[in-house]
N, C-alpha and C. Protein backbone atom coordinates (compact mmCIF):
# COMPACT_ATOMS: atom_id res chain seq x y z
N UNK A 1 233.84 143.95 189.03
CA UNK A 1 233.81 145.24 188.37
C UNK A 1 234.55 146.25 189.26
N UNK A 2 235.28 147.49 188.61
CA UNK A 2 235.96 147.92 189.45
C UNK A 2 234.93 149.35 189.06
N UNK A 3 235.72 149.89 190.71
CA UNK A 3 235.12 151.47 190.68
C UNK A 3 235.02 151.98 189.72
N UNK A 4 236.20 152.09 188.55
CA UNK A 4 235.54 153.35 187.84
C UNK A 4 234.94 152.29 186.35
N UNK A 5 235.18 150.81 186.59
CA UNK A 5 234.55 150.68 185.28
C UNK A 5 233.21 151.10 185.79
N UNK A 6 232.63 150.81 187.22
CA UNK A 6 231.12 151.13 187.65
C UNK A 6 230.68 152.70 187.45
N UNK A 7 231.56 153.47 187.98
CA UNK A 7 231.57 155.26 187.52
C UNK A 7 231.30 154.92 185.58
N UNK A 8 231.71 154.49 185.02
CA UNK A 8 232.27 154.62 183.85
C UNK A 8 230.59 154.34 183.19
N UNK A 9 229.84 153.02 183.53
CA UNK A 9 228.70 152.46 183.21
C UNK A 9 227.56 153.20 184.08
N UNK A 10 227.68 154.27 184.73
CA UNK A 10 226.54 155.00 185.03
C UNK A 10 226.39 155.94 184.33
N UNK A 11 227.87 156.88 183.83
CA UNK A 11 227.79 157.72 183.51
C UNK A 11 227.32 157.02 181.92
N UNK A 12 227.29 155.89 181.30
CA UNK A 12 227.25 155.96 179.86
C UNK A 12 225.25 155.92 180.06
N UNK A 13 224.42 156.01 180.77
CA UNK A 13 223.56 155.71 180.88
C UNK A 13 223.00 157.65 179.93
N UNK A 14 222.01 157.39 179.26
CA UNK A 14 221.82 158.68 178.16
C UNK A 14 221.39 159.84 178.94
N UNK A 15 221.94 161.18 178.44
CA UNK A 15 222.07 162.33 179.45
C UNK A 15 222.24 162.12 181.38
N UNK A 16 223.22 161.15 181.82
CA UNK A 16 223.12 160.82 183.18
C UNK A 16 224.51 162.26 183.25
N UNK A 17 224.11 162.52 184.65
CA UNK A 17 224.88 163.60 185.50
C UNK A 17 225.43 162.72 187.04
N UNK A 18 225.98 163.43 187.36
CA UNK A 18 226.80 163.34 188.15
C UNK A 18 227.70 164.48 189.18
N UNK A 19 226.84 164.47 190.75
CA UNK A 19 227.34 165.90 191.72
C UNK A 19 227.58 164.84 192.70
N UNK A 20 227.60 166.01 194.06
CA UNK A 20 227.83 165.62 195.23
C UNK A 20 226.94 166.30 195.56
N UNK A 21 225.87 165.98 196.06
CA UNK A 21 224.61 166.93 196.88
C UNK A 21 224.67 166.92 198.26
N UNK A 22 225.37 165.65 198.74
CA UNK A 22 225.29 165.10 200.08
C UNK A 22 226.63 165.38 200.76
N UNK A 23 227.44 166.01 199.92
CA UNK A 23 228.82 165.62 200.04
C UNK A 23 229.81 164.85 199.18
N UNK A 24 230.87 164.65 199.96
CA UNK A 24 231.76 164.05 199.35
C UNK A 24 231.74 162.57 199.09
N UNK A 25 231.27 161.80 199.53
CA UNK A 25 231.08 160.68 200.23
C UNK A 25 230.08 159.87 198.88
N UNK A 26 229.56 160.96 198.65
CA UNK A 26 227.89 160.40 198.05
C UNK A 26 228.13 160.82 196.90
N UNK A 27 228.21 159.64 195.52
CA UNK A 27 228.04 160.82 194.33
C UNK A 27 226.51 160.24 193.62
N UNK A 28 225.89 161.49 193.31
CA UNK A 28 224.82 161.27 192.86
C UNK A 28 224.72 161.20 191.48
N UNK A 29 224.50 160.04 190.58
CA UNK A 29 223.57 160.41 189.45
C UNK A 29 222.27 160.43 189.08
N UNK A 30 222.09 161.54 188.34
CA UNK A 30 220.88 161.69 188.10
C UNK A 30 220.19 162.11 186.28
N UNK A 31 219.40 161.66 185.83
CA UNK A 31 219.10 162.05 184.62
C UNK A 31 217.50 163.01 184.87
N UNK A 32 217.52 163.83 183.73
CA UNK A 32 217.07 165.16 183.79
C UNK A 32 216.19 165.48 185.84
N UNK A 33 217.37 165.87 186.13
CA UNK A 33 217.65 165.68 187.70
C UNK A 33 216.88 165.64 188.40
N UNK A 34 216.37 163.92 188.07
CA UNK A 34 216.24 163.25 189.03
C UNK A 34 217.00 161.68 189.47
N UNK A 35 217.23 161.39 190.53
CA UNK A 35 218.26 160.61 190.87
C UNK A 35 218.08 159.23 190.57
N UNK A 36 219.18 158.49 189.98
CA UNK A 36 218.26 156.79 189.37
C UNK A 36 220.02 155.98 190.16
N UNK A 37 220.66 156.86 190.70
CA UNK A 37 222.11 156.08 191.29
C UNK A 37 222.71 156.88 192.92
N UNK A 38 223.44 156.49 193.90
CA UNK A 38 224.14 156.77 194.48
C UNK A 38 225.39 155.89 194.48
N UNK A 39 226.12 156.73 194.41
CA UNK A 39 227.31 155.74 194.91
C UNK A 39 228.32 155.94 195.85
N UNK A 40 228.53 155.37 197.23
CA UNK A 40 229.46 155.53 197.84
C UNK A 40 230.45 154.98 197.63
N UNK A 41 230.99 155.66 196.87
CA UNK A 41 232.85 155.30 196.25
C UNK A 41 234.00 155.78 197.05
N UNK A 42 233.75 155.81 198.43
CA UNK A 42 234.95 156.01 199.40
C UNK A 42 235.02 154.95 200.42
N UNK A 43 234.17 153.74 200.07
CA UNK A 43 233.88 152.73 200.78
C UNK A 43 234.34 151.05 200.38
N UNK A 44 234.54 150.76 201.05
CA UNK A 44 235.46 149.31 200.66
C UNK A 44 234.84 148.15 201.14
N UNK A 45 234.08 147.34 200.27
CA UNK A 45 233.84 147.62 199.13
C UNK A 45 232.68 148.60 198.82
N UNK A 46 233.47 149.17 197.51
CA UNK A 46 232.10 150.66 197.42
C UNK A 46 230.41 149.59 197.17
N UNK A 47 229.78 150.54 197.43
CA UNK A 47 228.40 150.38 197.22
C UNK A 47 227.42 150.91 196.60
N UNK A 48 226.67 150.64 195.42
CA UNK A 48 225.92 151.51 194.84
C UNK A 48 224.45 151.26 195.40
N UNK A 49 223.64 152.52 195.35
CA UNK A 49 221.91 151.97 195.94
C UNK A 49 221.48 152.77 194.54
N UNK A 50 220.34 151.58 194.22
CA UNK A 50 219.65 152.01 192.44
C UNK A 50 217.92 151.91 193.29
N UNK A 51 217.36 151.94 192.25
CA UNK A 51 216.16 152.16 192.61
C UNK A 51 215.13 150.98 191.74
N UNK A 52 214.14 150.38 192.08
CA UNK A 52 213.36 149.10 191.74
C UNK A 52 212.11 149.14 191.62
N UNK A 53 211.24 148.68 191.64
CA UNK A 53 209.78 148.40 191.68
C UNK A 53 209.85 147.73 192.94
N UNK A 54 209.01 147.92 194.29
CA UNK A 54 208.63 147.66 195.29
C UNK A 54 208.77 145.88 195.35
N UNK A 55 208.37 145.24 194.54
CA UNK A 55 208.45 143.59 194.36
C UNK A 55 210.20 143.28 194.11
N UNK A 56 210.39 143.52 193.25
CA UNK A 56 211.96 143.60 192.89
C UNK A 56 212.88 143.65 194.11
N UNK A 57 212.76 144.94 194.36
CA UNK A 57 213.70 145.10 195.94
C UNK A 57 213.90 144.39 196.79
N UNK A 58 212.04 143.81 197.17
CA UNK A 58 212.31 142.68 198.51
C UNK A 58 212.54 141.13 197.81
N UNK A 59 212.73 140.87 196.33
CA UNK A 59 212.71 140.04 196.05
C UNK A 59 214.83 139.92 196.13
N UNK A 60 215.35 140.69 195.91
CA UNK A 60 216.41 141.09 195.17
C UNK A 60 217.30 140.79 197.01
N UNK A 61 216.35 141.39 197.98
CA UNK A 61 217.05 141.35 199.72
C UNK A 61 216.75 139.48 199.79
N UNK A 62 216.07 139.21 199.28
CA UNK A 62 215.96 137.48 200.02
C UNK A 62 216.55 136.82 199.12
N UNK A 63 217.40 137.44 198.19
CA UNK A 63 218.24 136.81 197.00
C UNK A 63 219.62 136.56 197.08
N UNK A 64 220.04 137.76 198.00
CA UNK A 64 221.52 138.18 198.21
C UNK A 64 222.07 138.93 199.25
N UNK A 65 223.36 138.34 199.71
CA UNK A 65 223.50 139.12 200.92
C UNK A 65 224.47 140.43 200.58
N UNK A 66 224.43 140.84 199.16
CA UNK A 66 225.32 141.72 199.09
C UNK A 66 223.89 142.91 198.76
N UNK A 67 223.10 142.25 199.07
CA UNK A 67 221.90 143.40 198.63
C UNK A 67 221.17 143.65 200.07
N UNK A 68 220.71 145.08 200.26
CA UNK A 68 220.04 145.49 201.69
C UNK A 68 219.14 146.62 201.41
N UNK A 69 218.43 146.90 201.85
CA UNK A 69 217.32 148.17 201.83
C UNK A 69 218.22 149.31 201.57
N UNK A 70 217.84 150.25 201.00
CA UNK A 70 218.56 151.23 200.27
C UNK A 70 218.84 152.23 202.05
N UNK A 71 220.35 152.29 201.81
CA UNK A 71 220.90 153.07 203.19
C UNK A 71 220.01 154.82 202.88
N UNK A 72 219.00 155.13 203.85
CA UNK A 72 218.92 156.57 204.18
C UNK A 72 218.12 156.83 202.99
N UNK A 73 217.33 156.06 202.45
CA UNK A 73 216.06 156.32 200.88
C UNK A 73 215.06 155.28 201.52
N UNK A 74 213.47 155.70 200.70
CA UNK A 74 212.68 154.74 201.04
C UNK A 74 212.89 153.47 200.59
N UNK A 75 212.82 152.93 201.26
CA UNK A 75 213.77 151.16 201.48
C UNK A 75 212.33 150.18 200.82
N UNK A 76 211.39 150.53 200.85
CA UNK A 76 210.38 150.12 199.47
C UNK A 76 210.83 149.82 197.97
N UNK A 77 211.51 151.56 197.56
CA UNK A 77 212.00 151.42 196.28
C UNK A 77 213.37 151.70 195.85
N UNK A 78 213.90 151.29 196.76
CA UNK A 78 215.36 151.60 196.75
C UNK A 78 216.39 150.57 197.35
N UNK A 79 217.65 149.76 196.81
CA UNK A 79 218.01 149.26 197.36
C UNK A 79 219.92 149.33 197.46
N UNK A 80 220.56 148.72 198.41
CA UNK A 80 222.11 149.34 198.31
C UNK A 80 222.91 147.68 198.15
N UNK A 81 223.63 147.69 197.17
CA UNK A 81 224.56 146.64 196.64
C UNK A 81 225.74 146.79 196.85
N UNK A 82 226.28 145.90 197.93
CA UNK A 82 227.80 145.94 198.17
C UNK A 82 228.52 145.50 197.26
N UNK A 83 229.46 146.17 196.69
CA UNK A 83 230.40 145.29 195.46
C UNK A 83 231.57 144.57 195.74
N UNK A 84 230.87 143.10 196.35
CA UNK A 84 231.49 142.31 196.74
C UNK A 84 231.94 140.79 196.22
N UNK A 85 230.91 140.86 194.66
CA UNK A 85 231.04 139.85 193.91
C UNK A 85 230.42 138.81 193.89
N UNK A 86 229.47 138.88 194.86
CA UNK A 86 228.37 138.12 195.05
C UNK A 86 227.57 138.58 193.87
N UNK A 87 227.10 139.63 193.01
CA UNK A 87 226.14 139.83 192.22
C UNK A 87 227.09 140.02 190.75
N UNK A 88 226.92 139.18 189.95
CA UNK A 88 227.35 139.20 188.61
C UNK A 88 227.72 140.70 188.03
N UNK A 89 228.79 140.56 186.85
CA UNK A 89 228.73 142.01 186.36
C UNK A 89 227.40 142.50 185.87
N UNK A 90 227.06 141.32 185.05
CA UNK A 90 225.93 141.20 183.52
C UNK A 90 224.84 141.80 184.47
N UNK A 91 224.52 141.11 186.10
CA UNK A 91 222.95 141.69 186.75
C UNK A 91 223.28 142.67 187.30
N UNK A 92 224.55 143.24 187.59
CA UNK A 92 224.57 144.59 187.93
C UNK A 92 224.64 145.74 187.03
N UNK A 93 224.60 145.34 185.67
CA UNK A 93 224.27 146.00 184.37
C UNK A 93 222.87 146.26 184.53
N UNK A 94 222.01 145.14 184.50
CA UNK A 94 220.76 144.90 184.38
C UNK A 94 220.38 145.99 185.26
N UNK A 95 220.70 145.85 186.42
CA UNK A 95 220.02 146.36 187.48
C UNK A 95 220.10 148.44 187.40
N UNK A 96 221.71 148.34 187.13
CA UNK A 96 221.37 149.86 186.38
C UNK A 96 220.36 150.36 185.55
N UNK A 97 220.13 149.55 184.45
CA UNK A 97 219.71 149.57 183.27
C UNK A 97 218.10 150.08 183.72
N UNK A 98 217.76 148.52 184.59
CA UNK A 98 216.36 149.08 185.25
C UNK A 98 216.36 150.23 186.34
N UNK A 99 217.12 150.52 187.18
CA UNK A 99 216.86 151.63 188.17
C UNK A 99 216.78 152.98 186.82
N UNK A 100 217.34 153.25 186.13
CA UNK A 100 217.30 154.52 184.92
C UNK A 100 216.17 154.33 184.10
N UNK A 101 216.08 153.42 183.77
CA UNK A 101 214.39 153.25 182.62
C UNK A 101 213.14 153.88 183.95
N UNK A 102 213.34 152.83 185.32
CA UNK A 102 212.33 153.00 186.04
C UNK A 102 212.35 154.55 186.62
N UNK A 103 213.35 155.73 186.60
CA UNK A 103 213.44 156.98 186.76
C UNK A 103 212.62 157.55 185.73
N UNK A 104 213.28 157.10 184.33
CA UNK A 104 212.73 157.87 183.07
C UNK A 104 211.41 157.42 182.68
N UNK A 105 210.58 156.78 183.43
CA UNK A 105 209.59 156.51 183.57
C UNK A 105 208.25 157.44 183.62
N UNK A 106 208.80 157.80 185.14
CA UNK A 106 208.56 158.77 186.09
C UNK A 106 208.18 160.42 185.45
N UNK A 107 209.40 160.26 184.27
CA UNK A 107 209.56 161.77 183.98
C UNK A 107 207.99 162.48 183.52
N UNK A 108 208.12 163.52 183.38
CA UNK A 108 206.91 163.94 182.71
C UNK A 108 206.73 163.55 181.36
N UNK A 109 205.96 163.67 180.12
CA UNK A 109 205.66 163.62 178.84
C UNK A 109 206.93 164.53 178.16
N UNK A 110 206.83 165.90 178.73
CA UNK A 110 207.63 166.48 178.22
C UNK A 110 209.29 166.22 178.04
N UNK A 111 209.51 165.65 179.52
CA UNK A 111 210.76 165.62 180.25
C UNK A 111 211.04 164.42 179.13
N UNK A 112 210.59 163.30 178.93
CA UNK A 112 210.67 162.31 178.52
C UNK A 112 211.04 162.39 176.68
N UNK A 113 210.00 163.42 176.06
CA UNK A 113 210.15 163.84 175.07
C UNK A 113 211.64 164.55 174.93
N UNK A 114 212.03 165.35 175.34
CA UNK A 114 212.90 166.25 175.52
C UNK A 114 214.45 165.59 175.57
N UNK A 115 214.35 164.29 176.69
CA UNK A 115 215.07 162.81 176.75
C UNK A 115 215.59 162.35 175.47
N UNK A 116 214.38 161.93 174.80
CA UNK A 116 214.26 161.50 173.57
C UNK A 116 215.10 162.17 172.59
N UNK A 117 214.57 162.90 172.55
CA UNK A 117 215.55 164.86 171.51
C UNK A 117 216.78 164.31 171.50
N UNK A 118 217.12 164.81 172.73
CA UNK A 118 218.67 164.62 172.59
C UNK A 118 219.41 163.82 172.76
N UNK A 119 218.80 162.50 172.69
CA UNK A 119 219.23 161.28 172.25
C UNK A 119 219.77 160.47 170.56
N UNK A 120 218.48 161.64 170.02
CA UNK A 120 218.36 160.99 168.63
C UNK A 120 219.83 161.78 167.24
């Protein structure tokens, strides 16, 4: 997968945003802002860190060596994927798919409702 098809499949994720909070270096997405992506896209190969269920993560580090504790986040629920081709397109879909559900989770009732809205 290339950089921006990966830019391309975060951003299609429903109401996802996209800054630099950290800088240049770091682009953050986030849906109703809170963060479910980083991506360091000035890095070769770039790397995205998504976010997991605590089991997932350490299951996901003894799975792959393109996978490591999320650089500079709690490394519990967070993890960083080198895009090096070791991890399929299809599970690095997946794995978006779940780091954003498992954000919009999180949200409040409202936040979630509100999600919903402007989806439909």
């Amino acid at each position: 997968m290339t950089l921006t098809q990966l830019k391309n499949l975060l951003q299609q994720c429903p109401n996802a945003t996209a800054d630099y909070p950290f800088g240049p270096e770091a682009r953050v997405y986030k849906v109703m802002g809170k963060m479910f992506a980083l991506l360091a896209e000035q890095e070769t190969p770039p790397r995205v860190t998504l976010k997991a269920k605590p089991a997932d993560v350490q299951a996901l580090i003894d799975s792959f060596e393109a996978i490591v504790p999320g650089y500079y986040m709690n490394k519990q629920h967070w993890f960083t994927l080198t895009l090096n081709g070791e991890v399929s397109e299809d599970m690095l879909r997946d794995l978006i798919e779940a780091s954003y559900a498992l954000v919009v989770s999180k949200l409040t009732k409202a936040q979630q409702a509100q999600l919903q809205q402007q989806n439909t």
